[in-house]
C-alpha atoms as a PDB file:
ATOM      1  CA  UNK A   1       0.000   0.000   0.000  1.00  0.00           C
ATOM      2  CA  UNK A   2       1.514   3.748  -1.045  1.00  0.00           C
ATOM      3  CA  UNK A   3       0.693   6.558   1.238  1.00  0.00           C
ATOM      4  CA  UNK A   4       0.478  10.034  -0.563  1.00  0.00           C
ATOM      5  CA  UNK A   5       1.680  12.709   1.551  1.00  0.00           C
ATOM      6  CA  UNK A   6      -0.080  15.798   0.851  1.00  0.00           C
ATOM      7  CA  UNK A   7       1.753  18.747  -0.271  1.00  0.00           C
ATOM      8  CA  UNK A   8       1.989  21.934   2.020  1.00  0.00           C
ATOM      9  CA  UNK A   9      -0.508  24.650   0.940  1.00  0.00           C
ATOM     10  CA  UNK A  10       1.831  27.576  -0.937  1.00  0.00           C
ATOM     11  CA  UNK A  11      -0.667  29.910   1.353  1.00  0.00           C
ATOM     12  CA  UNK A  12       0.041  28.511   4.819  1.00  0.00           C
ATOM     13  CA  UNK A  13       3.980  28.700   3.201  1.00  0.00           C
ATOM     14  CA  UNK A  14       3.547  32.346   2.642  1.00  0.00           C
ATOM     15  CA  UNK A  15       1.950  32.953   6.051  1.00  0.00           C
ATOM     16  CA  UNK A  16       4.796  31.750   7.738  1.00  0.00           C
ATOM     17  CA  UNK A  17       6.793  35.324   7.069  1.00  0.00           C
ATOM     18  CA  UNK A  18       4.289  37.624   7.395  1.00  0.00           C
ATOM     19  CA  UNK A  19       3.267  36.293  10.760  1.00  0.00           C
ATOM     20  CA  UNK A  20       6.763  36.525  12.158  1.00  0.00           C
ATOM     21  CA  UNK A  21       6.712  39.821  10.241  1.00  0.00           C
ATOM     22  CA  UNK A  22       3.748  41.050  12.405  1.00  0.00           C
ATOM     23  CA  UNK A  23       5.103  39.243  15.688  1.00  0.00           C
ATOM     24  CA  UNK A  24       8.579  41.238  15.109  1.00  0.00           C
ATOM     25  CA  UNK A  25       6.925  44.582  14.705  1.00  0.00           C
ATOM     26  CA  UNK A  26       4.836  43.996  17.534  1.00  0.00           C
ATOM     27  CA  UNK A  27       7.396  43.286  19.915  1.00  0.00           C
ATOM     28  CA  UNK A  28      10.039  45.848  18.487  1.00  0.00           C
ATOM     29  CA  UNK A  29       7.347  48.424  19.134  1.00  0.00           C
ATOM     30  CA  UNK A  30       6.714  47.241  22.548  1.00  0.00           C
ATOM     31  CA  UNK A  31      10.232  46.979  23.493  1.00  0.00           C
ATOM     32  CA  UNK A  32      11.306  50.371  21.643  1.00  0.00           C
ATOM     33  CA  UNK A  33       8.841  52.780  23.824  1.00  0.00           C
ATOM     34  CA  UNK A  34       8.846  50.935  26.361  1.00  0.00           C
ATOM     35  CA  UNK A  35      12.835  51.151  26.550  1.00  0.00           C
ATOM     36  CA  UNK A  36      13.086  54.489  25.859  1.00  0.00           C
ATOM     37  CA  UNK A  37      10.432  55.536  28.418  1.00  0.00           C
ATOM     38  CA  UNK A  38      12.138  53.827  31.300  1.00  0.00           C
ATOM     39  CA  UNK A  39      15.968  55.230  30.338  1.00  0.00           C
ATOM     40  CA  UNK A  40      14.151  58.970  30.201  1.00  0.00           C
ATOM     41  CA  UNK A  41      12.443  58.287  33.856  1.00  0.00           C
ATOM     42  CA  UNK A  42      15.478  56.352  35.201  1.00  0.00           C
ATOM     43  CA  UNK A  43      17.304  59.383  34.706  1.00  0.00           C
ATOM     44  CA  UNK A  44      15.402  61.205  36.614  1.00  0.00           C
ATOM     45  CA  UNK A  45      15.471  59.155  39.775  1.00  0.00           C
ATOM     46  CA  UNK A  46      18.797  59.752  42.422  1.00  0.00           C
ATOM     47  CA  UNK A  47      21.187  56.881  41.295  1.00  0.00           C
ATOM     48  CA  UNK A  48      23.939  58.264  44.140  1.00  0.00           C
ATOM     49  CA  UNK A  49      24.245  59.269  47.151  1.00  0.00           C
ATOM     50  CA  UNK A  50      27.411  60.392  49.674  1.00  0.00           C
ATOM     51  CA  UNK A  51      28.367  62.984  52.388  1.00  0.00           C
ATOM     52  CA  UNK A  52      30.806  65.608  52.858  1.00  0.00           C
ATOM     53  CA  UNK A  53      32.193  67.533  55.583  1.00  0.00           C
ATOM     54  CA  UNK A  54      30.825  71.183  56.049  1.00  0.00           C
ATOM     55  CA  UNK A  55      32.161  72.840  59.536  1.00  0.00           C
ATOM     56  CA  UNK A  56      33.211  70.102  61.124  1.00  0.00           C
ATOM     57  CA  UNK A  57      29.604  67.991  60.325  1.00  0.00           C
ATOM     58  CA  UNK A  58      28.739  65.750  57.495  1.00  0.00           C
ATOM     59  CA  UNK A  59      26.382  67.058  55.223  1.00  0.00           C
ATOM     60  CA  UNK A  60      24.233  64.509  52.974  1.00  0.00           C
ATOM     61  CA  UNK A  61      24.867  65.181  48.890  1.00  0.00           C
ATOM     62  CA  UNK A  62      22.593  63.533  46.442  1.00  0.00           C
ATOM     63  CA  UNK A  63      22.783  63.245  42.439  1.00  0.00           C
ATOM     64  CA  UNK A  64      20.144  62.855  40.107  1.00  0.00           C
ATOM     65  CA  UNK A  65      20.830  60.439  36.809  1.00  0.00           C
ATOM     66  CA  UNK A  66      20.914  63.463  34.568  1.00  0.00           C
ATOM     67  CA  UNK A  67      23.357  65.164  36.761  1.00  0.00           C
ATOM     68  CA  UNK A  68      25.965  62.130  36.938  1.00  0.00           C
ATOM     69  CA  UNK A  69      25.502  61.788  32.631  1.00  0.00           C
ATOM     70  CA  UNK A  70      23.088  62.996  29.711  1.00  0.00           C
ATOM     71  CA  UNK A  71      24.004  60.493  27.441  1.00  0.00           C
ATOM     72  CA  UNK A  72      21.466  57.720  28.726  1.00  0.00           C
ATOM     73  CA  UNK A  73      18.471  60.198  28.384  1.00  0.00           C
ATOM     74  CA  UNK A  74      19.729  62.047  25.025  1.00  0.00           C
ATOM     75  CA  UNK A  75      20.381  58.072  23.360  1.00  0.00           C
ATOM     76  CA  UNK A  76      16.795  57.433  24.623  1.00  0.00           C
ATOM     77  CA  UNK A  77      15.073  60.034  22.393  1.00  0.00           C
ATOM     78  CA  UNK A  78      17.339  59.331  19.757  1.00  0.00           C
ATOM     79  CA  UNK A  79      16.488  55.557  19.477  1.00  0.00           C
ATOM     80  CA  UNK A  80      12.436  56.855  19.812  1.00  0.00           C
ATOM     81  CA  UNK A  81      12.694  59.074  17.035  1.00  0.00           C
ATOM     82  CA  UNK A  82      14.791  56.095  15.224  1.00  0.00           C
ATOM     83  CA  UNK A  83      12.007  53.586  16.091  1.00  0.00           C
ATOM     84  CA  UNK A  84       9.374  55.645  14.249  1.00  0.00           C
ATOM     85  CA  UNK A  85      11.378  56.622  11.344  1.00  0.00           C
ATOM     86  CA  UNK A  86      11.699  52.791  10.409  1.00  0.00           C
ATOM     87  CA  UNK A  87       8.120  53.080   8.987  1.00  0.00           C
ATOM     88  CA  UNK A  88       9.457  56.205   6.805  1.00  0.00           C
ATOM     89  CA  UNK A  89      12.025  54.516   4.825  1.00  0.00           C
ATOM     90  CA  UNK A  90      12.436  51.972   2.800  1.00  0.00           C
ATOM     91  CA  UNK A  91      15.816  49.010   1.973  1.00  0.00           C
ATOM     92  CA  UNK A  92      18.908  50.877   2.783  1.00  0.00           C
ATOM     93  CA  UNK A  93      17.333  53.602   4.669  1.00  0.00           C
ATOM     94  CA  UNK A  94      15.806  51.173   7.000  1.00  0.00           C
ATOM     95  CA  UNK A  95      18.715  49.392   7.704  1.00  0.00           C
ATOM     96  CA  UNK A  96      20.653  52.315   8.755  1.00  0.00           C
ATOM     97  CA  UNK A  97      17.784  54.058  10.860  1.00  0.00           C
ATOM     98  CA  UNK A  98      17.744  49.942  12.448  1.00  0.00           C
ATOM     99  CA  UNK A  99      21.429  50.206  13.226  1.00  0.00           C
ATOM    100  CA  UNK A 100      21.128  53.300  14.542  1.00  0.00           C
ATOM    101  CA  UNK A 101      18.240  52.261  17.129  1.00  0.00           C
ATOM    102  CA  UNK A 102      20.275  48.966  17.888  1.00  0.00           C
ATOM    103  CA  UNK A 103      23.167  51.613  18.880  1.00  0.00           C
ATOM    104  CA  UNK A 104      21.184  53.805  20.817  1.00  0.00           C
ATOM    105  CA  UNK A 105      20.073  50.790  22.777  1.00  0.00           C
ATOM    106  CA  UNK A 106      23.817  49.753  23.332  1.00  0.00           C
ATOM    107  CA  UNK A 107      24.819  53.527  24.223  1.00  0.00           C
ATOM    108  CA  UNK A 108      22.260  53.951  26.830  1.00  0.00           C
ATOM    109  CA  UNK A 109      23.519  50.748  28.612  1.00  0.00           C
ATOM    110  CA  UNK A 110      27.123  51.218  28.488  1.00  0.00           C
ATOM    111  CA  UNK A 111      26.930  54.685  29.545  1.00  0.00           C
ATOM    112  CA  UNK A 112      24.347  54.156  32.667  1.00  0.00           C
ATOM    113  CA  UNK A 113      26.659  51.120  34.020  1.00  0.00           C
ATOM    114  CA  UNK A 114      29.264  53.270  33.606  1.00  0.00           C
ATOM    115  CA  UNK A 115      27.086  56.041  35.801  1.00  0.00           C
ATOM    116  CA  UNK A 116      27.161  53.655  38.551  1.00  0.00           C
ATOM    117  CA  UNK A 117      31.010  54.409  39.878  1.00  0.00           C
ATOM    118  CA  UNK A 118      30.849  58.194  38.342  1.00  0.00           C
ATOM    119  CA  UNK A 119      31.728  60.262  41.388  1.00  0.00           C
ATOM    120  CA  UNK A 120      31.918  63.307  39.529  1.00  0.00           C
ATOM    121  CA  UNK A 121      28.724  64.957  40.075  1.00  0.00           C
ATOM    122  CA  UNK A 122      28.808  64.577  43.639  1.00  0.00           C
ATOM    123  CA  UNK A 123      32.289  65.247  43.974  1.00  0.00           C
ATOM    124  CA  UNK A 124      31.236  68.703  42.439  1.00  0.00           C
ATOM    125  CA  UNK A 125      28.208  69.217  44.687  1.00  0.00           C
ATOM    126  CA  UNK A 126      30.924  68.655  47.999  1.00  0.00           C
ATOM    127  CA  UNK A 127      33.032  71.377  46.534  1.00  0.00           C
ATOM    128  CA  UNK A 128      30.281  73.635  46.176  1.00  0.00           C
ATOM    129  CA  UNK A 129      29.011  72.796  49.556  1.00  0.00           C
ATOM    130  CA  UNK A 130      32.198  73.127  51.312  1.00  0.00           C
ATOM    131  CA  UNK A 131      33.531  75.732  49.496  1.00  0.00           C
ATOM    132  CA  UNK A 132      36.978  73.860  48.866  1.00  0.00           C
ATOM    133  CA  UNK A 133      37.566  72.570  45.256  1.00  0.00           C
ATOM    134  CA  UNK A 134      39.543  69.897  46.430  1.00  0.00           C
ATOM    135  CA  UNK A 135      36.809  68.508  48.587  1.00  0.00           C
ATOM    136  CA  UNK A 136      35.256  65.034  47.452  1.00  0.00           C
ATOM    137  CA  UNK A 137      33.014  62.866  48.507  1.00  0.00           C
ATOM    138  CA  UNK A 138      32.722  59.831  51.117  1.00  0.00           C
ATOM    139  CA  UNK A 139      30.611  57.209  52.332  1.00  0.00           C
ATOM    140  CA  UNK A 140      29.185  56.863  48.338  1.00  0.00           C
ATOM    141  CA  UNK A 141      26.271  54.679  47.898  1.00  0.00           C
ATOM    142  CA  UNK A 142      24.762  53.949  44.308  1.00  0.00           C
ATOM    143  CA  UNK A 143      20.527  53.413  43.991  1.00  0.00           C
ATOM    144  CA  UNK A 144      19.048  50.805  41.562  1.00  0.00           C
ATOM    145  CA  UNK A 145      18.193  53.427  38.940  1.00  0.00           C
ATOM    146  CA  UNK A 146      21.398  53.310  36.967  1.00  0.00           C
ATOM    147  CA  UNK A 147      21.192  49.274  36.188  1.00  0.00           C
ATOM    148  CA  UNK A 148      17.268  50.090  35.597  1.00  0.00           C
ATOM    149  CA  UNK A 149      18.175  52.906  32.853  1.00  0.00           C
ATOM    150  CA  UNK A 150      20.473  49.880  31.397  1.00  0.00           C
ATOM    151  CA  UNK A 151      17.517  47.688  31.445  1.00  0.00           C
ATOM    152  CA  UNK A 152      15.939  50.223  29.287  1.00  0.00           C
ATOM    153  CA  UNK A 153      18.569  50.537  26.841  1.00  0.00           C
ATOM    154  CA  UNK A 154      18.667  46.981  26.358  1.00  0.00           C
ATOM    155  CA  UNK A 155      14.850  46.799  25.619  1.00  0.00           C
ATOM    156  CA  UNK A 156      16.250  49.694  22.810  1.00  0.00           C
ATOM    157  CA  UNK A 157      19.072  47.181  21.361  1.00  0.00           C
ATOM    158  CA  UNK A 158      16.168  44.284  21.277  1.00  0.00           C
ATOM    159  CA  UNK A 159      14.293  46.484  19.172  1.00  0.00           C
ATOM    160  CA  UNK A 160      16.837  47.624  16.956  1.00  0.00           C
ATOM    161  CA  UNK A 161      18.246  43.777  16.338  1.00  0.00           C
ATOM    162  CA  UNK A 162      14.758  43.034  15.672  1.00  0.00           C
ATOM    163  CA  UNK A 163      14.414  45.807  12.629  1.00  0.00           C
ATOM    164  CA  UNK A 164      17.775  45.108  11.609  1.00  0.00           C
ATOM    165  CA  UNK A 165      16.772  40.930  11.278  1.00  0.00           C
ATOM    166  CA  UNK A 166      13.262  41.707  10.181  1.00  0.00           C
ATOM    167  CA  UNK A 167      12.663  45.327   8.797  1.00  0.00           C
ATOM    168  CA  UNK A 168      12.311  44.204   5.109  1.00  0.00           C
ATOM    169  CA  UNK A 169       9.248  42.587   6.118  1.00  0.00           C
ATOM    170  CA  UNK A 170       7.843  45.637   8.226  1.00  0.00           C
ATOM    171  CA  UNK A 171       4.787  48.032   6.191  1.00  0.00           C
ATOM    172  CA  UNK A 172       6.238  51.472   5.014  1.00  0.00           C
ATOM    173  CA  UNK A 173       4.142  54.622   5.943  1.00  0.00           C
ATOM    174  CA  UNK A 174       1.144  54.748   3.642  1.00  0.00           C
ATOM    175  CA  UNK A 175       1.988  56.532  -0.006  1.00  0.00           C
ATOM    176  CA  UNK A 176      -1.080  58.427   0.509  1.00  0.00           C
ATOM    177  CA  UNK A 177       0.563  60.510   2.976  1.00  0.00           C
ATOM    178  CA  UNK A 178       3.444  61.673   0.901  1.00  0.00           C
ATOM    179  CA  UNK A 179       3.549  64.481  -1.350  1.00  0.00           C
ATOM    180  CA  UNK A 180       4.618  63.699  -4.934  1.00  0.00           C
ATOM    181  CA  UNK A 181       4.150  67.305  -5.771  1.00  0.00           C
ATOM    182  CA  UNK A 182       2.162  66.567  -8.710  1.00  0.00           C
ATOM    183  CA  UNK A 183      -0.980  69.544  -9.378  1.00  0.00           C
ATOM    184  CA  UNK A 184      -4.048  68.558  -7.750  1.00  0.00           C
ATOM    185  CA  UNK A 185      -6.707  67.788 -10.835  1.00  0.00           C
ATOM    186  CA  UNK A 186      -8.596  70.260 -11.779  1.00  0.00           C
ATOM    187  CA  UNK A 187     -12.368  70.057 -11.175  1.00  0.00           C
ATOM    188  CA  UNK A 188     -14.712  70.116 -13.803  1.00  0.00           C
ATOM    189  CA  UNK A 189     -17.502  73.212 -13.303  1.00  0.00           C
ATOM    190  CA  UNK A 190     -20.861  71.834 -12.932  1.00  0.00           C
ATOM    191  CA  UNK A 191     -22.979  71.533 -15.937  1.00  0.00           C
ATOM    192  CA  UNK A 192     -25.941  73.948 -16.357  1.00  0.00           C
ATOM    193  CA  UNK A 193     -29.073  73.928 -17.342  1.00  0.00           C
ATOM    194  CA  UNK A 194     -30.134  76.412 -19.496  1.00  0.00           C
ATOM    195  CA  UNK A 195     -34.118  76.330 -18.182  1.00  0.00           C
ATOM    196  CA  UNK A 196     -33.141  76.625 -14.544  1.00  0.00           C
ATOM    197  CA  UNK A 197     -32.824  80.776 -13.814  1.00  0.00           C
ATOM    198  CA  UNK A 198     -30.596  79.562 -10.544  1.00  0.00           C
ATOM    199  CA  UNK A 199     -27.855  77.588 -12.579  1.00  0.00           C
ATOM    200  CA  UNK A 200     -27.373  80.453 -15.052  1.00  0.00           C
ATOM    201  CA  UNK A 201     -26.505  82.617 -12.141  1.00  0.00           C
ATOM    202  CA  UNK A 202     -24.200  80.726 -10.353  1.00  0.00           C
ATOM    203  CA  UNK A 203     -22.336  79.783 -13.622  1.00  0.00           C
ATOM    204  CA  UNK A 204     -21.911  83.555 -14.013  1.00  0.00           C
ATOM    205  CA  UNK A 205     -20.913  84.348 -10.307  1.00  0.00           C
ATOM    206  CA  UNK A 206     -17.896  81.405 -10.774  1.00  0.00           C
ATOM    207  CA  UNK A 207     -16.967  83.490 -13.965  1.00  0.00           C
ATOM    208  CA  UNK A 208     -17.848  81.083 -16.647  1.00  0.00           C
ATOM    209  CA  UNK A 209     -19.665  81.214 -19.232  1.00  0.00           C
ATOM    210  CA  UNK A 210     -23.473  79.465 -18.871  1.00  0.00           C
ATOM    211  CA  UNK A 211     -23.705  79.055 -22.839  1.00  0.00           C
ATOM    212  CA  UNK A 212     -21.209  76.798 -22.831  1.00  0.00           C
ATOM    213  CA  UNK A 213     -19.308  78.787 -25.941  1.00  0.00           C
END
């Protein structure tokens, strides 16, 4: 007895891309503002603390993300506005404006782990406080918000591997919305009929001629 083994349906083949095509985009989307709304806020948040000494006491410093580095919150918009241009370009354009999310992704992690033994700002702030430029911080303790601005940037690189891998297969902005800068067509005027009074005299108020001549 010979068994027949049906052949695969060419649709359900087809399907197979543009599902992971729609999965992708989902999740790139997800993971883009998601990222980049979490490295903005992070950055906002103390991510060190430390004391100096101000006559003869110790006087408690703290430092915002934003005052230890700007690089974590200016890669974050950067990798937004990236995410949303994907839609406005098409083959090599994409692939750059993907690299340059996947980058913004890695640049807002490297430079918030590297926030988390910056003594610089504070360092500053004890100066300023003690009025000695030589005076620096002690007892330094780091918060959870620099690792969480990483976590951010690395929902950014996800997003920006996934346009780079499967971009091609993403829609491109509608063609409806660009301008090709061709002249709008012109409108045809109305007909008119020569036994209505009323059509007569709105041919003549547009400036044409109700004879047709």
């Amino acid at each position: 007895m010979e068994y027949v083994t049906a052949a695969p349906h060419p649709r359900s083949e087809a399907d197979g891309p543009a599902r992971a095509g729609r999965r992708s985009l989902a999740i790139a989307l997800l993971c883009g503002a998601l990222g980049a709304a979490v490295a903005l806020l992070s950055t906002r948040q103390r991510w060190s603390e430390g004391t100096t000494t101000v006559a003869g006491g110790a006087f408690s410093l703290t430092a915002k993300g934003s005052d230890v580095t700007g690089v974590p919150a200016a890669l974050a918009i950067v990798g937004l506005a990236a995410l949303v241009a994907v839609f406005a370009v098409r083959s090599g354009g994409r692939l750059l404006v993907s690299a340059l999310l996947a980058l913004s992704g890695a640049g807002t992690v490297a430079a918030a782990l590297l926030g988390v033994s910056d003594t610089s700002a504070l360092d500053e702030k004890a100066a300023q406080a003690a009025g000695d430029t030589s005076a620096t911080v002690g007892a330094l303790t780091h918060t959870a918000w620099p690792y969480v601005a990483a976590a951010g940037g690395a929902l950014l690189l996800v997003a920006g591997l996934l346009a780079l891998r499967y971009g091609r297969q993403w829609p491109t902005m509608s063609g409806r919305y660009e301008r090709t800068g061709a002249p709008k067509p012109r409108r045809r005027p109305a007909a008119v009929d020569p036994d209505r009074p009323e059509d007569i005299w709105k041919a003549l108020d547009r400036g044409e001629d109700p004879t047709g001549a």
